[in-house]
C-alpha atoms as a PDB file:
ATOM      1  CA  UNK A   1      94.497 151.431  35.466  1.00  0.00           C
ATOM      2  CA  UNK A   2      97.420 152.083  32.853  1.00  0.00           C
ATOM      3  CA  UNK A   3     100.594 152.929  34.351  1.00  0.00           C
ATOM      4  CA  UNK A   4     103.681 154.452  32.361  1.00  0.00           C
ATOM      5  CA  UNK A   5     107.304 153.401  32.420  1.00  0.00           C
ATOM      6  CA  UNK A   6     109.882 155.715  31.603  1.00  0.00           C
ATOM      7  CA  UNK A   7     113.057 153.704  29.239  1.00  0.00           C
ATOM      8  CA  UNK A   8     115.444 154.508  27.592  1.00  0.00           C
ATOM      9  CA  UNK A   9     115.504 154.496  23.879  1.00  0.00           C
ATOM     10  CA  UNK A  10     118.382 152.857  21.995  1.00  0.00           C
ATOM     11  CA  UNK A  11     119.255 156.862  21.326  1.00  0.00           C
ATOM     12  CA  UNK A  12     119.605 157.049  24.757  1.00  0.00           C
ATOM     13  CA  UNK A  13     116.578 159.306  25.200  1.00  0.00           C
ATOM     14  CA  UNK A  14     114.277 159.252  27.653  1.00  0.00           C
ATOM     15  CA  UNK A  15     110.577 157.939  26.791  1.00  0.00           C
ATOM     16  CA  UNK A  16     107.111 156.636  28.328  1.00  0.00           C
ATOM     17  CA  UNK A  17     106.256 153.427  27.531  1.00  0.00           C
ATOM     18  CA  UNK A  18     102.274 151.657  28.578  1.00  0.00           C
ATOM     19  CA  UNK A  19     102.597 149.343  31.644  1.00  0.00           C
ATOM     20  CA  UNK A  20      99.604 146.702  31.059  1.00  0.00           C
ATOM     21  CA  UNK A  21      98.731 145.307  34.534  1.00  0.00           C
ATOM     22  CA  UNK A  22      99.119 141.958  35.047  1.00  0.00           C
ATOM     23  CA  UNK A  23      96.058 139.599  35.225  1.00  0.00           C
ATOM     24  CA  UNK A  24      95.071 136.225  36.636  1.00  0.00           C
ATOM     25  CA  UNK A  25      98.562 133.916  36.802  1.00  0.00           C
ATOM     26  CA  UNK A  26     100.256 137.119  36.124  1.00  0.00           C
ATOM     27  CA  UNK A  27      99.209 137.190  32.583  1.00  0.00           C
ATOM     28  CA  UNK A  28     100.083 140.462  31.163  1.00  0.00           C
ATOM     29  CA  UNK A  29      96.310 142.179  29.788  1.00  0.00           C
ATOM     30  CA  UNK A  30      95.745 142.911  25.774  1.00  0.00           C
ATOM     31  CA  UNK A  31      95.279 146.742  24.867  1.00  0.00           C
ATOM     32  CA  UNK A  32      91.670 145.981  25.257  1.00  0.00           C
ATOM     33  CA  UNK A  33      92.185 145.110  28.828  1.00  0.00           C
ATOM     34  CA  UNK A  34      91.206 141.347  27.929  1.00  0.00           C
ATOM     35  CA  UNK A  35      93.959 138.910  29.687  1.00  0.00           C
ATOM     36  CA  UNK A  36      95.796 137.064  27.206  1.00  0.00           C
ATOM     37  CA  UNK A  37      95.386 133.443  26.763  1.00  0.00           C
ATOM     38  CA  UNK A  38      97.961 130.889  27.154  1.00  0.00           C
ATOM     39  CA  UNK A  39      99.277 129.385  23.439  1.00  0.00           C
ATOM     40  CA  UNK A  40      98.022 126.218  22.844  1.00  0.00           C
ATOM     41  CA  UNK A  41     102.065 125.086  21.876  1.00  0.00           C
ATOM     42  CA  UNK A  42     102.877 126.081  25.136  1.00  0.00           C
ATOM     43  CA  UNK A  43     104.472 121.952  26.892  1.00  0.00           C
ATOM     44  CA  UNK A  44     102.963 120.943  30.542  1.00  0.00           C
ATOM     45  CA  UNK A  45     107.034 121.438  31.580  1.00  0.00           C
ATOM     46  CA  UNK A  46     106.416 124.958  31.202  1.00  0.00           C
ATOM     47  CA  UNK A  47     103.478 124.820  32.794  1.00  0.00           C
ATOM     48  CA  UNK A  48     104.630 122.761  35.973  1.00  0.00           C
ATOM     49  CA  UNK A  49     107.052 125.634  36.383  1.00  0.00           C
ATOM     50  CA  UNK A  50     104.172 127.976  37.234  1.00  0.00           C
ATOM     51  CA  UNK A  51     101.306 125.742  39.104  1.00  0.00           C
ATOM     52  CA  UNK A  52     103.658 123.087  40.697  1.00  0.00           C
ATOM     53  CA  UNK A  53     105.319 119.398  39.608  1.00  0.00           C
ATOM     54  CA  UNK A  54     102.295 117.646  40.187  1.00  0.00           C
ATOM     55  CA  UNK A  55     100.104 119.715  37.714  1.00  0.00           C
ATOM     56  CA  UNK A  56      98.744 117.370  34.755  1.00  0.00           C
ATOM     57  CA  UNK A  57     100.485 114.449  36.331  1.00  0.00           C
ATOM     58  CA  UNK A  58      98.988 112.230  33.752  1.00  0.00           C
ATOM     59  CA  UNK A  59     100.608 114.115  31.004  1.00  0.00           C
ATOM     60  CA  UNK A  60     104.323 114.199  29.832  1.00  0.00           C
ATOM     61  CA  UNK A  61     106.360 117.209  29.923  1.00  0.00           C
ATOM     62  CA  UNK A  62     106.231 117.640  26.051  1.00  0.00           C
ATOM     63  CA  UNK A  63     102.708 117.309  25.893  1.00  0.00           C
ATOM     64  CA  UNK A  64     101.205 120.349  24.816  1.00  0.00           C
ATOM     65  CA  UNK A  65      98.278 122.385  26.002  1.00  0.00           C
ATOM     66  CA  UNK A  66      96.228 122.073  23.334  1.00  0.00           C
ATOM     67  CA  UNK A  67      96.158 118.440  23.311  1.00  0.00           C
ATOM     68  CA  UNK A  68      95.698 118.297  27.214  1.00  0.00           C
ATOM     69  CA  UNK A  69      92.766 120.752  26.777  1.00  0.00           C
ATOM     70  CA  UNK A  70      90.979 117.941  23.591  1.00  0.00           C
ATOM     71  CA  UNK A  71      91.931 115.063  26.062  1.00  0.00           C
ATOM     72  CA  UNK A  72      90.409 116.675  29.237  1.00  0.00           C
ATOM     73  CA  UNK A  73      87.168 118.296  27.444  1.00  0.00           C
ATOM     74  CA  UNK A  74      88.262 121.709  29.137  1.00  0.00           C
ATOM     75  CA  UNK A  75      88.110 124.202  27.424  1.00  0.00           C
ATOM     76  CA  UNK A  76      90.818 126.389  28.939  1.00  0.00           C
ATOM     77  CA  UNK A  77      93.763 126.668  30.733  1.00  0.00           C
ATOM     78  CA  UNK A  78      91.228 128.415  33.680  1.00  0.00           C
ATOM     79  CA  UNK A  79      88.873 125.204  33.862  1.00  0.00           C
ATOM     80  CA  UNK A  80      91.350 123.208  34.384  1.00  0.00           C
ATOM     81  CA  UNK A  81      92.585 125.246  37.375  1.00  0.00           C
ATOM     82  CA  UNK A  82      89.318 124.694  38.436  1.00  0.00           C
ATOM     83  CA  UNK A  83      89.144 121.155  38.304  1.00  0.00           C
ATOM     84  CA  UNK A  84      92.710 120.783  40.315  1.00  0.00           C
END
C-alpha cells in the first residue's frame, strides 16, 4: 500500500509526495516494491547501531559489509541475521 505525504515545497506550496513503506529492518521499499539492500561500504559500527554491540563481534568497526559478507560466505546482510 502507497501512502501520500503532503510537504511543503521550497515555494511554500502545498504538494503530495509517495510514502514507500518500510520493509524488513525498516528498510525503506524501491518503486518496484523490492526492499532495498544494504551498501556493501556500509562499516559493522553502523551496523551495531541497528542489531546490537555484539553483532559481528569478530569484526572491527571499520570493517565493511562487503568484506564481512566474502569472509562469512553469506551472501547477504539477511543470512547473516539468520545465522545470529
Amino acid at each position: 500500500m502507497t501512502t501520500y505525504l503532503l510537504v511543503r515545497s521550497i515555494q511554500g506550496s502545498l504538494m503530495a509526495s509517495k510514502h514507500f513503506p518500510k520493509g524488513l529492518d525498516h528498510r525503506q521499499r524501491d518503486r518496484d516494491g523490492e526492499i532495498r539492500h544494504k551498501r556493501g561500504d556500509t562499516q559493522v559500527k553502523t551496523l551495531r547501531k541497528e542489531y546490537g554491540d555484539q553483532f559481528l563481534s569478530g569484526f572491527r568497526a571499520t570493517t565493511r559489509l562487503d568484506t564481512v559478507l566474502k569472509r562469512t560466505g553469506a551472501e547477504s546482510l539477511h543470512q547473516l541475521l539468520k545465522k545470529k
